[in-house]
Protein backbone atom coordinates (compact mmCIF):
# COMPACT_ATOMS: atom_id res chain seq x y z
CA UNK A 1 -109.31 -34.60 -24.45
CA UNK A 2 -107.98 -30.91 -24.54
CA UNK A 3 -107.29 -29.89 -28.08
CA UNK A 4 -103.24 -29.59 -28.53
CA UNK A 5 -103.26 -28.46 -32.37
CA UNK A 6 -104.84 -25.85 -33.91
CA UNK A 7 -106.66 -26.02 -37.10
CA UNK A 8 -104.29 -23.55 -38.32
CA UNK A 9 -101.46 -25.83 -37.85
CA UNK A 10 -103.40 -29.00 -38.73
CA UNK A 11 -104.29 -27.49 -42.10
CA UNK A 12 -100.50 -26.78 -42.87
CA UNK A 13 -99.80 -30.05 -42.26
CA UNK A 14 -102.24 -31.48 -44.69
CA UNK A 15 -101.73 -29.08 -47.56
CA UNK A 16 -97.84 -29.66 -47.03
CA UNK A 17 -98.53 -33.74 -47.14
CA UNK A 18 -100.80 -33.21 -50.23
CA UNK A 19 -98.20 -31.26 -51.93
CA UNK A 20 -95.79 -34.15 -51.27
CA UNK A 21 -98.42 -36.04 -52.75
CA UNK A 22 -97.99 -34.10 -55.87
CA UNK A 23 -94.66 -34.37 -56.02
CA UNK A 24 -95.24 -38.45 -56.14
CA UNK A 25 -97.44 -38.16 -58.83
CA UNK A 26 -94.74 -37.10 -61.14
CA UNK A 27 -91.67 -39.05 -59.52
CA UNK A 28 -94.27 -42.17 -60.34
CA UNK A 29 -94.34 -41.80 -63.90
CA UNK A 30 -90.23 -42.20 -63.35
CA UNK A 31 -90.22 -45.29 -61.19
CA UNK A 32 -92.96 -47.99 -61.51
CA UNK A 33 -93.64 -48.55 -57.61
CA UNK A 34 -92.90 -52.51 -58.07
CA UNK A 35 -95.39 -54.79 -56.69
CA UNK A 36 -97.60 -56.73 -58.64
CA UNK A 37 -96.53 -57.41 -62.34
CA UNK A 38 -94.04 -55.08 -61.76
CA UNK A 39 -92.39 -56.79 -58.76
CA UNK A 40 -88.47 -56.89 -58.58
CA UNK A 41 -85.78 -58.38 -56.54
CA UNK A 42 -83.58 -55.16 -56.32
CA UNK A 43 -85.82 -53.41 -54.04
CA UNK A 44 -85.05 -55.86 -50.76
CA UNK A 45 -86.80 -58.53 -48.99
CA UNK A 46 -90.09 -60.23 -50.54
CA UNK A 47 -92.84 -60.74 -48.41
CA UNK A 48 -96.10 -62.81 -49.06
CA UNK A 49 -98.53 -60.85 -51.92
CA UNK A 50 -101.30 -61.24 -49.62
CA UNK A 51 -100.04 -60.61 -46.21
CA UNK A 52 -98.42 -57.55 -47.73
CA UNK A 53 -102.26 -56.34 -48.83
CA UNK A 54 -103.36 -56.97 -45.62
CA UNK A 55 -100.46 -54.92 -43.40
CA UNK A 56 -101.00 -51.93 -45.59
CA UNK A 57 -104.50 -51.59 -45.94
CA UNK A 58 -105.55 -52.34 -42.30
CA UNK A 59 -102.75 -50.04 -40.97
CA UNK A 60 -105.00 -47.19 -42.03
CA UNK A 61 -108.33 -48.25 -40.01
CA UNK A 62 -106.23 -48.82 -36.93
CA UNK A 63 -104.53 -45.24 -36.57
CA UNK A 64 -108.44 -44.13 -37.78
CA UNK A 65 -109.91 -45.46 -34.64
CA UNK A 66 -107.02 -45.31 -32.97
CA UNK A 67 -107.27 -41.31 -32.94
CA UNK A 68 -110.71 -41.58 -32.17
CA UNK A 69 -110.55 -44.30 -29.50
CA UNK A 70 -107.59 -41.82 -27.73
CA UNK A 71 -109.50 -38.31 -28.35
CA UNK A 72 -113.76 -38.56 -28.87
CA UNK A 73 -115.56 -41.88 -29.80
CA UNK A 74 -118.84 -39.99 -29.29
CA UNK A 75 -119.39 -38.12 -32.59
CA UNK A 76 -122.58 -37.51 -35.18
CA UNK A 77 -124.32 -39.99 -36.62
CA UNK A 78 -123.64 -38.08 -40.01
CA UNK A 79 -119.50 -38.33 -39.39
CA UNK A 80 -119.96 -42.13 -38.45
CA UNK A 81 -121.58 -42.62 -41.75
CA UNK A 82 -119.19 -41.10 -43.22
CA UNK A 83 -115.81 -43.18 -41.03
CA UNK A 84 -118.38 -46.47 -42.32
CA UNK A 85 -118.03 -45.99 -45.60
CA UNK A 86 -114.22 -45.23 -45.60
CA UNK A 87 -114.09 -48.42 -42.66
CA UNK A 88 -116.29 -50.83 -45.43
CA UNK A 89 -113.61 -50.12 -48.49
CA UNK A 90 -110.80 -50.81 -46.33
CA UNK A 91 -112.50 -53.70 -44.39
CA UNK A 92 -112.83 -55.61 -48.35
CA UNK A 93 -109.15 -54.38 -48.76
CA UNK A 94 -107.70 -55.63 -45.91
CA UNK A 95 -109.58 -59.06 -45.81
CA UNK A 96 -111.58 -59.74 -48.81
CA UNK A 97 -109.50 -58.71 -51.63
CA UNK A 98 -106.62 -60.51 -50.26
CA UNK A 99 -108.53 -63.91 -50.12
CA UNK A 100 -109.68 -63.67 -53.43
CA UNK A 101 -106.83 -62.73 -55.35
CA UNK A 102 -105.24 -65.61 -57.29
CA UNK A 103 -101.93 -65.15 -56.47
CA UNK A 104 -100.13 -67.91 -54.72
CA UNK A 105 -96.99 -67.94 -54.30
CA UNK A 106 -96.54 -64.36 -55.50
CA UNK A 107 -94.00 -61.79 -53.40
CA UNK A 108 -93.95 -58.26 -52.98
CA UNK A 109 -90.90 -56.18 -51.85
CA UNK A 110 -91.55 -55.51 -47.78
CA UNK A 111 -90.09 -51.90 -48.54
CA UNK A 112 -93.45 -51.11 -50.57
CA UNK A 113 -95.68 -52.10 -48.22
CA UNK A 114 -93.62 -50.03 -45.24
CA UNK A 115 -94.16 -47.18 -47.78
CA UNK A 116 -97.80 -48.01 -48.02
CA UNK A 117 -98.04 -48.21 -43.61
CA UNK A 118 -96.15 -44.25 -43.60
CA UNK A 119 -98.72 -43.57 -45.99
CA UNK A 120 -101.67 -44.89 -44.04
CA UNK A 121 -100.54 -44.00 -41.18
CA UNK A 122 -100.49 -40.09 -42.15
CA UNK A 123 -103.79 -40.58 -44.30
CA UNK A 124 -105.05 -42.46 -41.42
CA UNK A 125 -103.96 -39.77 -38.70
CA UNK A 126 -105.22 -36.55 -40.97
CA UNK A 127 -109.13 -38.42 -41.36
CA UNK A 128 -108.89 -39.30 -37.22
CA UNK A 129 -107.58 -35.60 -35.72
CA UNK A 130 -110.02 -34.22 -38.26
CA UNK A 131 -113.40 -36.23 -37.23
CA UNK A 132 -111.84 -36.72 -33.59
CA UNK A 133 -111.53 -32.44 -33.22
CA UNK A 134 -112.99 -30.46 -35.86
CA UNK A 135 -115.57 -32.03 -37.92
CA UNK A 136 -118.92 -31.22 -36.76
CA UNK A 137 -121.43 -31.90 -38.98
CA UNK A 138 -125.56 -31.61 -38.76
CA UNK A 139 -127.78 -34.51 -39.02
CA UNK A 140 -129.39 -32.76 -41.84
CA UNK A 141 -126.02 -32.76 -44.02
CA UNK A 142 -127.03 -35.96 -45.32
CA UNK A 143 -129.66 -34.18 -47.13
CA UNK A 144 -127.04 -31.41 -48.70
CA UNK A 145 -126.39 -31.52 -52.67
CA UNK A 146 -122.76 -32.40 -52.24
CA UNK A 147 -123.51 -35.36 -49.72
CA UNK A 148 -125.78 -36.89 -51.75
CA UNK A 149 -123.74 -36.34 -55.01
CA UNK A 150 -120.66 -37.57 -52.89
CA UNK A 151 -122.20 -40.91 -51.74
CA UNK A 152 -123.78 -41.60 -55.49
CA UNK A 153 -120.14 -41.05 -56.91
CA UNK A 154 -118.58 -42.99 -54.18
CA UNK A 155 -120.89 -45.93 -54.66
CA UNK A 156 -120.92 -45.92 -57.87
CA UNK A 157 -117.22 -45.99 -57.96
CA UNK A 158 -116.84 -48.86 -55.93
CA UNK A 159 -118.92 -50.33 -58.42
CA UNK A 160 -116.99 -50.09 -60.81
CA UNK A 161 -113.79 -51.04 -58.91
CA UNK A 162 -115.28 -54.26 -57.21
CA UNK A 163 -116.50 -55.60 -60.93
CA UNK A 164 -113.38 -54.81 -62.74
CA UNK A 165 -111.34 -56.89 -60.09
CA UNK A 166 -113.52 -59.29 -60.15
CA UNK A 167 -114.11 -59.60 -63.82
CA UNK A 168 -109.42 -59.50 -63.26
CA UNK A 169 -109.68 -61.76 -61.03
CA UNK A 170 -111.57 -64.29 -63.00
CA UNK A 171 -109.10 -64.23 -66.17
CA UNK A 172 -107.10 -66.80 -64.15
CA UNK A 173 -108.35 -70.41 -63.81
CA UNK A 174 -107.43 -71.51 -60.29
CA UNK A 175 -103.60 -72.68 -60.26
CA UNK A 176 -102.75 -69.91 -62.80
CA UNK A 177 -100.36 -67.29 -62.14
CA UNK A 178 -99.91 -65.51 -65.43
CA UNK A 179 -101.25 -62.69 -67.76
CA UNK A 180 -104.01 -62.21 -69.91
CA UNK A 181 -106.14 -59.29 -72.01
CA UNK A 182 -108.91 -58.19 -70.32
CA UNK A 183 -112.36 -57.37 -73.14
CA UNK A 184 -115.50 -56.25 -72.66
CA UNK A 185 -117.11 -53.78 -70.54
CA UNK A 186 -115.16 -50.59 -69.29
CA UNK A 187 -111.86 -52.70 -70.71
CA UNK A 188 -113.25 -52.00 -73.95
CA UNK A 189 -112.40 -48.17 -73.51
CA UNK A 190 -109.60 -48.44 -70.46
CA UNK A 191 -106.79 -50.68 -69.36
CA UNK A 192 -107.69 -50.20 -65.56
CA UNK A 193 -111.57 -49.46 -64.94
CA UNK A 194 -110.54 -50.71 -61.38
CA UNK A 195 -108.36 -48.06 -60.78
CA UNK A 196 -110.98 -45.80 -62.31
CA UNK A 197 -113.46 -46.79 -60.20
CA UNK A 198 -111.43 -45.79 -56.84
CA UNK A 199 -110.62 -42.76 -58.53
CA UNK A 200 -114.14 -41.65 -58.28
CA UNK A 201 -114.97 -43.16 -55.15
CA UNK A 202 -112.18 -41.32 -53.62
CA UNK A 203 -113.47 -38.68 -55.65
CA UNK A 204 -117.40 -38.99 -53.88
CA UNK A 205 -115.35 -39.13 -50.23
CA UNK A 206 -113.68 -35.72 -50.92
CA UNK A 207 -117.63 -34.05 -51.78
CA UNK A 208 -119.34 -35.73 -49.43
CA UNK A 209 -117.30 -34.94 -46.59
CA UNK A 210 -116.77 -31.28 -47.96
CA UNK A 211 -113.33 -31.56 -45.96
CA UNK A 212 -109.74 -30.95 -46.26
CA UNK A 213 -108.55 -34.27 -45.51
CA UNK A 214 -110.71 -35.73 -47.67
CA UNK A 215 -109.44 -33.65 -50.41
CA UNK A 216 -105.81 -34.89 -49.62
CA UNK A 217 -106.88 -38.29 -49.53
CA UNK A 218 -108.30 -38.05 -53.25
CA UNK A 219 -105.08 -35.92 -54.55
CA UNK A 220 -102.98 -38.91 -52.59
CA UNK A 221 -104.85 -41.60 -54.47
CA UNK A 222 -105.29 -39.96 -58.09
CA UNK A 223 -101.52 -39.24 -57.67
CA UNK A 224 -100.26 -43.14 -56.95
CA UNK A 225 -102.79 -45.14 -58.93
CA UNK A 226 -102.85 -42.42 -62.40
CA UNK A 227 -99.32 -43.22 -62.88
CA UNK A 228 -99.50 -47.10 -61.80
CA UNK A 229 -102.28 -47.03 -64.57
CA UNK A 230 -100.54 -46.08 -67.39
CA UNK A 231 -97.63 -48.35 -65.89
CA UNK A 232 -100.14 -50.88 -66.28
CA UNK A 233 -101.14 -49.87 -69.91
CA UNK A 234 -97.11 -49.68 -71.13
CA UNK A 235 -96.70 -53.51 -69.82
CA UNK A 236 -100.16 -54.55 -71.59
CA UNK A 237 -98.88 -52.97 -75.07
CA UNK A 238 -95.25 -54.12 -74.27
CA UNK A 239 -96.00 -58.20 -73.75
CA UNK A 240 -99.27 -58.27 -75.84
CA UNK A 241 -98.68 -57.50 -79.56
CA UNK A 242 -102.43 -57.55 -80.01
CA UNK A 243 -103.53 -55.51 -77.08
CA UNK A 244 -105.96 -53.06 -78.85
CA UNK A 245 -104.35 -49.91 -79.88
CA UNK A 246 -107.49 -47.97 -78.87
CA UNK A 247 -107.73 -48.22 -75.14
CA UNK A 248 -106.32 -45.47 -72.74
CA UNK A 249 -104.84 -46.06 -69.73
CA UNK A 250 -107.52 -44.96 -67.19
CA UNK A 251 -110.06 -42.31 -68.36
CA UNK A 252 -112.14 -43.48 -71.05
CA UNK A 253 -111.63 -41.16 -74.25
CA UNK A 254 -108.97 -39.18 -72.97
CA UNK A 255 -106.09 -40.34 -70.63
C-alpha cells in the first residue's frame, strides 16, 4: 500500500501521545484509576473483572495486525520476532491471566476499560504503522548489543512479573475474595515486583527495538503502573497495621 504519512508527521504524533502520557503520570498520583482494590461505584456501569481484562488487552493485538494485515504482512524475520514477543505478553494477558485470577464475582467500571481500548488502540496503531512502513531491520540485528540486552531485560522482566502474580495469585484459597500481605522474595523489598517486572520488560522492548514507538510504549506504561504502585503501597499501609514499614512501592531501595 502507498505510504500516506510521513515519518515526519508520524513522529509528531508519537512524541505528542507520549507527552500526554506524561501528563497521566502525574494526574495518576491525583486519582487512583479504580479497578481492582480500588474499584468504585461512582465511575458508571460495572462490568465482569475478567471480561474487562480480556476487552482491553486483546484490543491492542487486533489494531497490531490489523495495520499490518491492511498495509504489509510480509516483513523481516527480525521485526516478527520482535511483534512475537509483544503478541506472547498480550496473548497471557488477554487469555491466561484472566482465567487464573481469583476473582469471581468481582466488577470493574466499563469506563476504565474503554480508557484502556483508546489506549490500545493508539499504542496498538503507533507499533503497526511503524513495523507496517518504516521499520526495516537486518537479520543480523539480532546479534546487536542493544537487541540482545533488550530481549535479556525483557525476559527477565516477565519473569519477574509472571512469578509475582502468581506467587498474588496464590495468597487466595479458591472461594476467597479478600486481601492479604504478600512476604518473601522481591515482596521483601517492594509492594509490587509485578509491576516491576513489566516495567523492565517494557523497558527491554524499547532497546531492543531501538524505536520510537517502543520508547512511547515504555514512557506509557512506567507512567500508569508507577503511580498505580504506590496506590497499591498507600492501601497496603492503610488496611494492614503490620505491613512492614520497610518496603517501597516499586523499585527496590529507592521508590
Amino acid at each position: 500500500m502507498e505510504v500516506i504519512i510521513t515519518y515526519d508527521l508520524y513522529q509528531w504524533l508519537a512524541l505528542a501521545w507520549m507527552g500526554i502520557g506524561i501528563l497521566v503520570f502525574f494526574y495518576l498520583f491525583i486519582q487512583t484509576a479504580p479497578y481492582g482494590r480500588h474499584t468504585t461505584t461512582s465511575w458508571g456501569p460495572l462490568i465482569d473483572n475478567r471480561l474487562g481484562w480480556f476487552i482491553m488487552e486483546f484490543t491492542v493485538l487486533l489494531v497490531l495486525y490489523g495495520w499490518l494485515l491492511l498495509i504489509r504482512f510480509n516483513l523481516s524475520i527480525t521485526s516478527w520476532l520482535m511483534i512475537g514477543l509483544f503478541t506472547f505478553h498480550y496473548l497471557n494477558r488477554s487469555f491466561v491471566f484472566p482465567l487464573r485470577i481469583r476473582t469471581s464475582g468481582k466488577k470493574m467500571p466499563f469506563l476504565i476499560a474503554l480508557m484502556a481500548i483508546v489506549f490500545n488502540l493508539m499504542n496498538g496503531s503507533l507499533l503497526g504503522i511503524y513495523f507496517a512502513w518504516f521499520a526495516d531491520y537486518p537479520d543480523n540485528w539480532v546479534y546487536d548489543p542493544r537487541f540482545i540486552a533488550g530481549i535479556l531485560l525483557f525476559i527477565t522482566g516477565m519473569a519477574i512479573n509472571w512469578h509475582a502474580d502468581t506467587r498474588l495469585i496464590n495468597l487466595r484459597k479458591p472461594g476467597e475474595t479478600g486481601y492479604k500481605i504478600p512476604h518473601g522474595w522481591l515482596f521483601k523489598y517492594i509492594s509490587c515486583p509485578n509491576l516491576f517486572g513489566e516495567i523492565i520488560e517494557w523497558l527491554g522492548f524499547a532497546i531492543l527495538t531501538w524505536s520510537l514507538p517502543g520508547v512511547v510504549f515504555f514512557v506509557w506504561t512506567f507512567a500508569n503502573l508507577v503511580p498505580r504502585a504506590f496506590a497499591h503501597h498507600r492501601w497496603y499501609r492503610n488496611h494492614f497495621s503490620d505491613y512492614p514499614p520497610n518496603r517501597k512501592a516499586v523499585f527496590p531501595f529507592i521508590w
